[in-house]
Protein backbone atom coordinates (compact mmCIF):
# COMPACT_ATOMS: atom_id res chain seq x y z
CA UNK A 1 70.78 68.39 -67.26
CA UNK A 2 67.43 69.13 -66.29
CA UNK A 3 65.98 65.64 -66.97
CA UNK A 4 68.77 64.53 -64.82
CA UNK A 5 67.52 66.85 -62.08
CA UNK A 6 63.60 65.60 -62.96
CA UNK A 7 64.96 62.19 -61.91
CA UNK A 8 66.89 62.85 -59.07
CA UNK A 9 64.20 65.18 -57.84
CA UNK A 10 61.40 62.01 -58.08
CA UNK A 11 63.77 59.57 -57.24
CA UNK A 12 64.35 61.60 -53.81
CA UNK A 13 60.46 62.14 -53.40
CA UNK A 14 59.55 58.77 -53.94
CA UNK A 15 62.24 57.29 -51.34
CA UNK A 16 60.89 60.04 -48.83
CA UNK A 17 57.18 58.48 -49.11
CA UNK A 18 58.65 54.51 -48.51
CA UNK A 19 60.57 55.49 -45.96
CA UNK A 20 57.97 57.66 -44.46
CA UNK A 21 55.15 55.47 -45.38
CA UNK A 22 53.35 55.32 -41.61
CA UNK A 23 53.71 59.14 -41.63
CA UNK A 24 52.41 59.60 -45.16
CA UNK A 25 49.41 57.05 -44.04
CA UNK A 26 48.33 59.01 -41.25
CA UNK A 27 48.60 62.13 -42.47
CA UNK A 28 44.95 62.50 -43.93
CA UNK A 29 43.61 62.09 -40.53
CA UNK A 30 46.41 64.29 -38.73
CA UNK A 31 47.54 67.80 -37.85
CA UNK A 32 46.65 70.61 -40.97
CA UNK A 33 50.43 70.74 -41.38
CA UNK A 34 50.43 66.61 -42.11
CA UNK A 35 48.46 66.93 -44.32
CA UNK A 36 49.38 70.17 -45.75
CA UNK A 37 52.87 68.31 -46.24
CA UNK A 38 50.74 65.07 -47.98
CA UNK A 39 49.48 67.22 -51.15
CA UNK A 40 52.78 69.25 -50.55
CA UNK A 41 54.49 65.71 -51.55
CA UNK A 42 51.49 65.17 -54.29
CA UNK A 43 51.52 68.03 -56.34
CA UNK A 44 55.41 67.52 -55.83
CA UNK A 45 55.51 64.69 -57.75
CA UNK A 46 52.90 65.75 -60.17
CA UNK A 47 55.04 68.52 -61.28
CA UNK A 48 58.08 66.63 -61.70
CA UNK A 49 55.90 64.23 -63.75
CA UNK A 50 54.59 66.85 -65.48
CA UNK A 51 58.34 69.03 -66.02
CA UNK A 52 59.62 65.42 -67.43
CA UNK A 53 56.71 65.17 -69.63
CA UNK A 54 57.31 68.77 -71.04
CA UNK A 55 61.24 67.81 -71.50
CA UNK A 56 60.19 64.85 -73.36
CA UNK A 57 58.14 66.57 -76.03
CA UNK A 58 60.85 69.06 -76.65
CA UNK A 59 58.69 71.86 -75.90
CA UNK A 60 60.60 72.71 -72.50
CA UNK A 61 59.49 74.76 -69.82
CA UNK A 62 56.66 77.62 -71.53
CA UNK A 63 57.90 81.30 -71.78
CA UNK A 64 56.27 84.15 -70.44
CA UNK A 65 57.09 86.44 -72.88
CA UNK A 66 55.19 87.74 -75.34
CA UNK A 67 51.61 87.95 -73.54
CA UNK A 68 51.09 91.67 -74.16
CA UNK A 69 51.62 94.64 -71.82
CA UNK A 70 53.80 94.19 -69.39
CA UNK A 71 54.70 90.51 -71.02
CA UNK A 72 58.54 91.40 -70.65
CA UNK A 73 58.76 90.36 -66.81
CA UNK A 74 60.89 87.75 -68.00
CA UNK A 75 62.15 88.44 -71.20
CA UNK A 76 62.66 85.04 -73.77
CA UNK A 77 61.19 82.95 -70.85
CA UNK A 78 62.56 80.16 -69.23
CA UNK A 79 65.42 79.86 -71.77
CA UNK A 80 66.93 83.25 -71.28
CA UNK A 81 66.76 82.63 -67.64
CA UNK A 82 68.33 79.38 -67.28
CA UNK A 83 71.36 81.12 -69.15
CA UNK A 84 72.61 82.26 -66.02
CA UNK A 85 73.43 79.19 -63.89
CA UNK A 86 74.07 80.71 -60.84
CA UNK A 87 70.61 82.46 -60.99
CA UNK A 88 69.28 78.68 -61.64
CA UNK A 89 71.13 77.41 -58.86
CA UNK A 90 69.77 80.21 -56.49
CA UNK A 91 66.41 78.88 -57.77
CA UNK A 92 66.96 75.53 -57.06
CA UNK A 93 68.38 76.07 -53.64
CA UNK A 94 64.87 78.31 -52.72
CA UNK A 95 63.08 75.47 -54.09
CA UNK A 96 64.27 72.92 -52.20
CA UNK A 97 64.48 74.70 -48.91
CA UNK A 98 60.35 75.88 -49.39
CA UNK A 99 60.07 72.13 -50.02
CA UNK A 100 61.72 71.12 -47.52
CA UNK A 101 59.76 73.53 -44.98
CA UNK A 102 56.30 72.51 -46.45
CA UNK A 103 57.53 68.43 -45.96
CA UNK A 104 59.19 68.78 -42.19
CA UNK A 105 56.74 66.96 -40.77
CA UNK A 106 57.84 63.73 -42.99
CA UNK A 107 61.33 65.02 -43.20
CA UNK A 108 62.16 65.56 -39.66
CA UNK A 109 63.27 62.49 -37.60
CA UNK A 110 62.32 63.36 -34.60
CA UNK A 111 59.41 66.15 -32.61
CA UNK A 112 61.23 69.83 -32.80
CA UNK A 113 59.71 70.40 -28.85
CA UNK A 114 60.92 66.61 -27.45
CA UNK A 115 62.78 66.88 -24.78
CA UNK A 116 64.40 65.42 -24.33
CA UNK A 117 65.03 63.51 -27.62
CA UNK A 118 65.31 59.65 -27.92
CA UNK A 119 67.69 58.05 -30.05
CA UNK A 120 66.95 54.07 -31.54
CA UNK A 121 67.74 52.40 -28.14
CA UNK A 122 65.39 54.61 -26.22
CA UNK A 123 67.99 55.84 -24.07
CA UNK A 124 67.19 59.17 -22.71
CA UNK A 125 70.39 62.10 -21.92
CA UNK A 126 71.26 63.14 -25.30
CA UNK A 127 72.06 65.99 -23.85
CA UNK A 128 74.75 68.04 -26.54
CA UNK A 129 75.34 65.14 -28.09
CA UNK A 130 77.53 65.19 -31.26
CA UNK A 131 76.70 64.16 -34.94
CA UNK A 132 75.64 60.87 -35.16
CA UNK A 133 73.72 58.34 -37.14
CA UNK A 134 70.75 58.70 -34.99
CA UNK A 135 71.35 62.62 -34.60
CA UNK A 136 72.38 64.01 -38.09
CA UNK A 137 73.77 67.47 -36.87
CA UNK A 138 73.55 66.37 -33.14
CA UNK A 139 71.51 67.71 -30.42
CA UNK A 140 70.60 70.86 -28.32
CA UNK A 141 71.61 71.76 -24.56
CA UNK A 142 67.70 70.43 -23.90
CA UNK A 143 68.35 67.19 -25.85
CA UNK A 144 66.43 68.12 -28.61
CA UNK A 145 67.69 66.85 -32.43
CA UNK A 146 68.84 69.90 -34.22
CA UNK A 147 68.08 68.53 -37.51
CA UNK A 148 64.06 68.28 -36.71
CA UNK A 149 64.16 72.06 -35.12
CA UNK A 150 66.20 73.32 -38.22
CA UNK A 151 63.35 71.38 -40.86
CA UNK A 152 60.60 73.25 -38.15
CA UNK A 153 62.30 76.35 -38.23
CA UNK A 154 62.27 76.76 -41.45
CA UNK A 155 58.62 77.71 -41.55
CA UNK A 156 59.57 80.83 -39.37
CA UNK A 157 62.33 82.01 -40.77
CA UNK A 158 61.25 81.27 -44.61
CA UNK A 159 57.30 82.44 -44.00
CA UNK A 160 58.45 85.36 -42.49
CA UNK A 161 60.52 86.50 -45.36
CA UNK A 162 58.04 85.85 -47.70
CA UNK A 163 54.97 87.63 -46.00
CA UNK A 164 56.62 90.43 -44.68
CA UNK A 165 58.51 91.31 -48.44
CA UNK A 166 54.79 90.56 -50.13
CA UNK A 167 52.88 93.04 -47.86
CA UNK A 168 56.26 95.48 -48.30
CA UNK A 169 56.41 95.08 -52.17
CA UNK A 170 52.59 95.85 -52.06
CA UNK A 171 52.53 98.61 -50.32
CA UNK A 172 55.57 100.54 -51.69
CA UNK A 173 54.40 99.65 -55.42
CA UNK A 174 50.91 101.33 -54.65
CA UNK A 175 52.69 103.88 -52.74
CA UNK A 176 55.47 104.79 -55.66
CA UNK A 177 53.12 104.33 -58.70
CA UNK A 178 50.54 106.87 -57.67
CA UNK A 179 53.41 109.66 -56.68
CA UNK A 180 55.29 108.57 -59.63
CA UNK A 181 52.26 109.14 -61.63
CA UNK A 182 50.03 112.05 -60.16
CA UNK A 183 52.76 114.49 -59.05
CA UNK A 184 52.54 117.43 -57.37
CA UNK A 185 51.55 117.58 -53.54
CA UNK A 186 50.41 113.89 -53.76
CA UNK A 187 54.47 112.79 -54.31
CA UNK A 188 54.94 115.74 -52.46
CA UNK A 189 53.29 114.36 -49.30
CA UNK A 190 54.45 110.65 -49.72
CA UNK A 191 57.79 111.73 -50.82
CA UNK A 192 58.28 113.64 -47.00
CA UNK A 193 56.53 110.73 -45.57
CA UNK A 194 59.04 108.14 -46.57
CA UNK A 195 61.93 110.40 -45.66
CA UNK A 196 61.04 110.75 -42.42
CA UNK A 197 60.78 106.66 -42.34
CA UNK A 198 64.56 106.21 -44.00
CA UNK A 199 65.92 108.87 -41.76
CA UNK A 200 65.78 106.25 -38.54
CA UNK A 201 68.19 103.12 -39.52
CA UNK A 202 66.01 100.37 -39.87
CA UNK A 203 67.02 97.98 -36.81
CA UNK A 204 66.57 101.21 -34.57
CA UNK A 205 62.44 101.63 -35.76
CA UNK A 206 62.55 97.55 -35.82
CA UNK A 207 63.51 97.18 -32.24
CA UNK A 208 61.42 99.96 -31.07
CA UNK A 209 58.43 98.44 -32.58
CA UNK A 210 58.85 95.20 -31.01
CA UNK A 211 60.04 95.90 -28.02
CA UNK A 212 56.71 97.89 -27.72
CA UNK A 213 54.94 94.53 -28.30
CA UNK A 214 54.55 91.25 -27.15
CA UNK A 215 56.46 89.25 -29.26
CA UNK A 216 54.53 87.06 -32.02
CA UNK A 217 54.50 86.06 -35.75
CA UNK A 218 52.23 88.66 -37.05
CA UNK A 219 54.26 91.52 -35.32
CA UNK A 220 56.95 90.36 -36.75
CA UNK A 221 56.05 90.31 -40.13
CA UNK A 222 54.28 93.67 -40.41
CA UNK A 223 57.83 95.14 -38.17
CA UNK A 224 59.73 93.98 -41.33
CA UNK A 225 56.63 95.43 -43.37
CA UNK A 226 57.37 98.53 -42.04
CA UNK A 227 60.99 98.48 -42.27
CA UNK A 228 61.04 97.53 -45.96
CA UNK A 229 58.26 99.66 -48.18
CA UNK A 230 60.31 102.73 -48.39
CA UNK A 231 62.70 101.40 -50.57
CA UNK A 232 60.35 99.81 -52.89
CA UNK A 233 58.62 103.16 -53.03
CA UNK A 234 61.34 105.38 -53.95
CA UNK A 235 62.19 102.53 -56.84
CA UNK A 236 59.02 102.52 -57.92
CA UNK A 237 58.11 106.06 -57.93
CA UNK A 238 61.18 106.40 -60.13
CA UNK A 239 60.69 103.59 -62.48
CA UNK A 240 56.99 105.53 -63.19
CA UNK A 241 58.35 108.84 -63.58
CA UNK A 242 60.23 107.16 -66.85
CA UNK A 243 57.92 105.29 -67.41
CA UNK A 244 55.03 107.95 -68.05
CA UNK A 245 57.13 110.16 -70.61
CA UNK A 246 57.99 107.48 -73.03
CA UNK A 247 55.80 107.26 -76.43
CA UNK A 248 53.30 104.33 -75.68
CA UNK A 249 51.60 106.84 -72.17
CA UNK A 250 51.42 109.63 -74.29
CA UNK A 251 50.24 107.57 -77.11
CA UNK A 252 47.67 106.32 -74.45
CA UNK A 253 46.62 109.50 -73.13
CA UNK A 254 45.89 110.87 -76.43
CA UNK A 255 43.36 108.30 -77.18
CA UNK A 256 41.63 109.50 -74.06
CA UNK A 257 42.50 106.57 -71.45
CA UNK A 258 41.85 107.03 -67.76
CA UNK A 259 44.60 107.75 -65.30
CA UNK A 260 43.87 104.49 -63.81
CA UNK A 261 43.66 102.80 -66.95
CA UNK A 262 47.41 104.27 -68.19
CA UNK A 263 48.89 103.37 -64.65
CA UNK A 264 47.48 100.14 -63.97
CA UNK A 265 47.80 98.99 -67.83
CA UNK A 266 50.24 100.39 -69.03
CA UNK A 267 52.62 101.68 -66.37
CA UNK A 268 52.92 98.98 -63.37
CA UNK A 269 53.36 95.96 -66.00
CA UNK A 270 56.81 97.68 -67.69
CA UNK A 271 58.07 98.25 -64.12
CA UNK A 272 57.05 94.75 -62.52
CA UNK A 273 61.07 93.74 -63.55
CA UNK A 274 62.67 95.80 -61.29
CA UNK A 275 60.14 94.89 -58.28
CA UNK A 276 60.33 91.55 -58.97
CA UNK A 277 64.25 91.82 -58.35
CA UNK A 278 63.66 94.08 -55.23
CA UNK A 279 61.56 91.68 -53.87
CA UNK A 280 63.79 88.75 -54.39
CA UNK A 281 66.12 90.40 -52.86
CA UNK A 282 64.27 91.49 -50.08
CA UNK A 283 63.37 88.04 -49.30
CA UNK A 284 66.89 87.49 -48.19
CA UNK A 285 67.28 90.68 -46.47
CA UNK A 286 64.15 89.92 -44.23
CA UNK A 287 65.08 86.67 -43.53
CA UNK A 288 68.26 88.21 -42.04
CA UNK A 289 66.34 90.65 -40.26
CA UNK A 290 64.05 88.34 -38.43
CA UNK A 291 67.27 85.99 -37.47
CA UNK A 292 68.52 89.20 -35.92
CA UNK A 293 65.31 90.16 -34.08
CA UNK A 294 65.24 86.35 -32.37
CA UNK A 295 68.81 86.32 -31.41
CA UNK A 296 68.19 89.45 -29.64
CA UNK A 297 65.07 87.64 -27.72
CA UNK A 298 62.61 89.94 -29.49
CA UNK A 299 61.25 87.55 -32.67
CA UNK A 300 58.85 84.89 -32.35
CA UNK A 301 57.86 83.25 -29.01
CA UNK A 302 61.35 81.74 -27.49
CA UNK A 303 59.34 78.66 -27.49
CA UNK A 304 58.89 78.23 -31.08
CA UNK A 305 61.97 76.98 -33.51
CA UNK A 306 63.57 79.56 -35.60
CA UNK A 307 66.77 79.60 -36.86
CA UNK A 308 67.76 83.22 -35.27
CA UNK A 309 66.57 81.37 -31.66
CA UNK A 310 68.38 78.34 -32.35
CA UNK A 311 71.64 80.38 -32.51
CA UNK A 312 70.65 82.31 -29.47
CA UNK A 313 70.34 79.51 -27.51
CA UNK A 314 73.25 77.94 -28.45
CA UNK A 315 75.85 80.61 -28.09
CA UNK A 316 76.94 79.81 -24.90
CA UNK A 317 77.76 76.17 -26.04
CA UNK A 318 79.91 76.97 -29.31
CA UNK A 319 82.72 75.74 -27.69
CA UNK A 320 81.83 72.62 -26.37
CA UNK A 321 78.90 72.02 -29.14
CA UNK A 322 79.66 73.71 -32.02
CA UNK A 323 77.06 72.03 -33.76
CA UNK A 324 74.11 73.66 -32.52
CA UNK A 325 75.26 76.96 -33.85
CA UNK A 326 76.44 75.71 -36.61
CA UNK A 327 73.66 74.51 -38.57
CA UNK A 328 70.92 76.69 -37.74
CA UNK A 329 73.86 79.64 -38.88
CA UNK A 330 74.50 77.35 -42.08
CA UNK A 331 70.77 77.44 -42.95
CA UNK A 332 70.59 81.32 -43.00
CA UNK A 333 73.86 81.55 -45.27
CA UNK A 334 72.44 78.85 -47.73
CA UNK A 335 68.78 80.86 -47.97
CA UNK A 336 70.14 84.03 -47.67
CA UNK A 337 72.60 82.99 -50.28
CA UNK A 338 69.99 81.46 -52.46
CA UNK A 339 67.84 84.71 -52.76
CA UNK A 340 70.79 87.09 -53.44
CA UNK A 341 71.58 84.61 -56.30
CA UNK A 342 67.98 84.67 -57.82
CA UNK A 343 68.17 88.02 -57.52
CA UNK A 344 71.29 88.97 -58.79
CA UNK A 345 70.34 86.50 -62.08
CA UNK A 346 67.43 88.10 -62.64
CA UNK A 347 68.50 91.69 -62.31
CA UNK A 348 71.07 90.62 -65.45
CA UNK A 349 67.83 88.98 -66.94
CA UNK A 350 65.91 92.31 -66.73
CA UNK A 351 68.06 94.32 -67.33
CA UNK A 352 67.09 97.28 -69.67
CA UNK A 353 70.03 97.53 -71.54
CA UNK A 354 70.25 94.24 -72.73
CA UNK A 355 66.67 93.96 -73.80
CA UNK A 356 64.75 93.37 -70.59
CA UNK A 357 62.24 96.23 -70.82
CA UNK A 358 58.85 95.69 -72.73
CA UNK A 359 56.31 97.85 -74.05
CA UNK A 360 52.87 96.92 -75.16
């Protein structure tokens, strides 16, 4: 099955570069996202090269486990993972979407800002127009090919999630580790701190942040920052609270280790399982968040495609065009969908009571 999905996989990249060729020529010379999407579509095919080299030799894919403290993130590797098939599918759909976002500028047919958009005759007024063979999933009120905004907006919607649930997941695992760890008026303190943060719903303190703002991409992201450490705190906290009783800490602070030492060695590798879920799942949560935020006008400049703007703009036509709500909608299911899947697998992976937990 998986050399199957090696083939496809080149098959698909290879027929993107002919039929892209001009685009992949130019792109050395172009735009940092041209070329961004050249070694994108490089290292692409390198690594399918390399996965069908790997299935060749019988090795497989190499595990993870077994490389000392903290070596358990995913317990048996690759092969316990891919046990789950709806975990692997939720993998495969992220995959392709992040791929899909890093090639747009080969993917997409036509500019995301034309307007308004031409089809093969060069006839202008494609004003709503439905599905076709020149338009894929049709076009916008301002003639503009949803298919090319929906590749574009991907980078908002996707790069959102994944910067604002990395500085989140930071934070709160720095945040929970040292009052997990160090107790007393330290937790204390950052224990009262994050209650006062989870006592306001989190659209209320997203809103109010933004509103407060001009609207932009790094707002944004550190709004949903804010929004989304408190959880990963309180998980974390309590992950090193169990953490620090069991055998190997004491074991480690009677040979005399430093605090730091125990915690950063010892501690934070055992309890990287449960944030790798959160943050999975977080992903999927953001992206939701920041679809919210640009329906309601207050996300990224109105100006630039995202998915949450798309459907904005195209409520008032869902009637007559139900197209350009449609698809940018259908692309926040399918990621949203994809994340909660990886997720979900890998909280069965890791979890505890089926092995998932290792000490050094």
């Amino acid at each position: 099955m998986e050399g199957g999905a090696a083939l496809v996989l080149w098959i698909a990249l290879l027929a993107l570069a002919a039929a892209r060729l001009d685009r992949v020529l130019e792109a050395p010379g172009g735009a940092l996202d041209q070329r961004l999407a050249l070694l994108t579509l490089v290292l692409a095919l390198g690594a399918v090269w390399w996965w069908s080299w790997v299935g060749v030799r019988g090795g497989g894919l190499p595990s993870v486990a077994g490389r000392g403290p903290g070596s358990g993130i995913l317990p048996g590797g690759w092969p316990a993972f891919r046990k789950n098939r709806m975990a692997v599918l939720g993998l495969w759909i992220a995959g392709i979407l992040y791929l899909a976002m890093l090639l747009a500028p080969f993917l997409a047919p036509f500019d995301p800002l034309a307007m308004p958009a031409f089809h093969e005759t060069g006839d202008a007024g494609m004003r709503l127009a439905p599905p076709s063979r020149a338009h894929i999933m049709g076009t916008d009120q301002y003639s503009r090919d949803v298919l090319s905004r929906i590749l574009y907006g991907a980078r908002i919607s996707l790069t959102i999630g994944l910067l604002a649930v990395g500085i989140s997941i930071t934070l709160g695992t720095f945040l929970g580790a040292v009052a997990g760890y160090l107790g007393g008026v330290v937790d204390a303190v950052l224990m009262r701190l994050l209650d006062m943060f989870m006592a306001f719903p989190s659209i209320v303190l997203l809103l109010a942040v933004v509103a407060l703002f001009e609207p932009s991409l790094p707002l944004v992201v550190a709004a949903l920052a804010l929004t989304q450490w408190p959880f990963t705190t309180r998980m974390v906290r309590g992950e090193i609270l169990a953490l620090r009783e069991r055998e190997f800490a004491e074991a480690a602070r009677a040979l005399g280790f430093s605090r730091f030492r125990i915690l950063l060695r010892h501690l934070l590798p055992n309890a990287l399982p449960a944030v790798v879920v959160v943050a999975t799942l977080g992903v999927g949560n953001a992206i939701v968040l920041e679809a919210g935020l640009s329906f309601l006008g207050l996300g990224v400049p109105a100006a630039t495609p995202s998915w949450g703007t798309m459907v904005d703009h195209g409520r008032a036509y869902l009637l007559d065009a139900w197209w350009v709500v449609t698809f940018p909608g259908l692309a926040i299911v399918l990621a949203v969908l994809a994340f909660n899947l990886l997720g979900d697998g890998l909280r069965d992976v890791l979890d505890p009571r089926q092995g998932g937990r290792a000490e050094p």
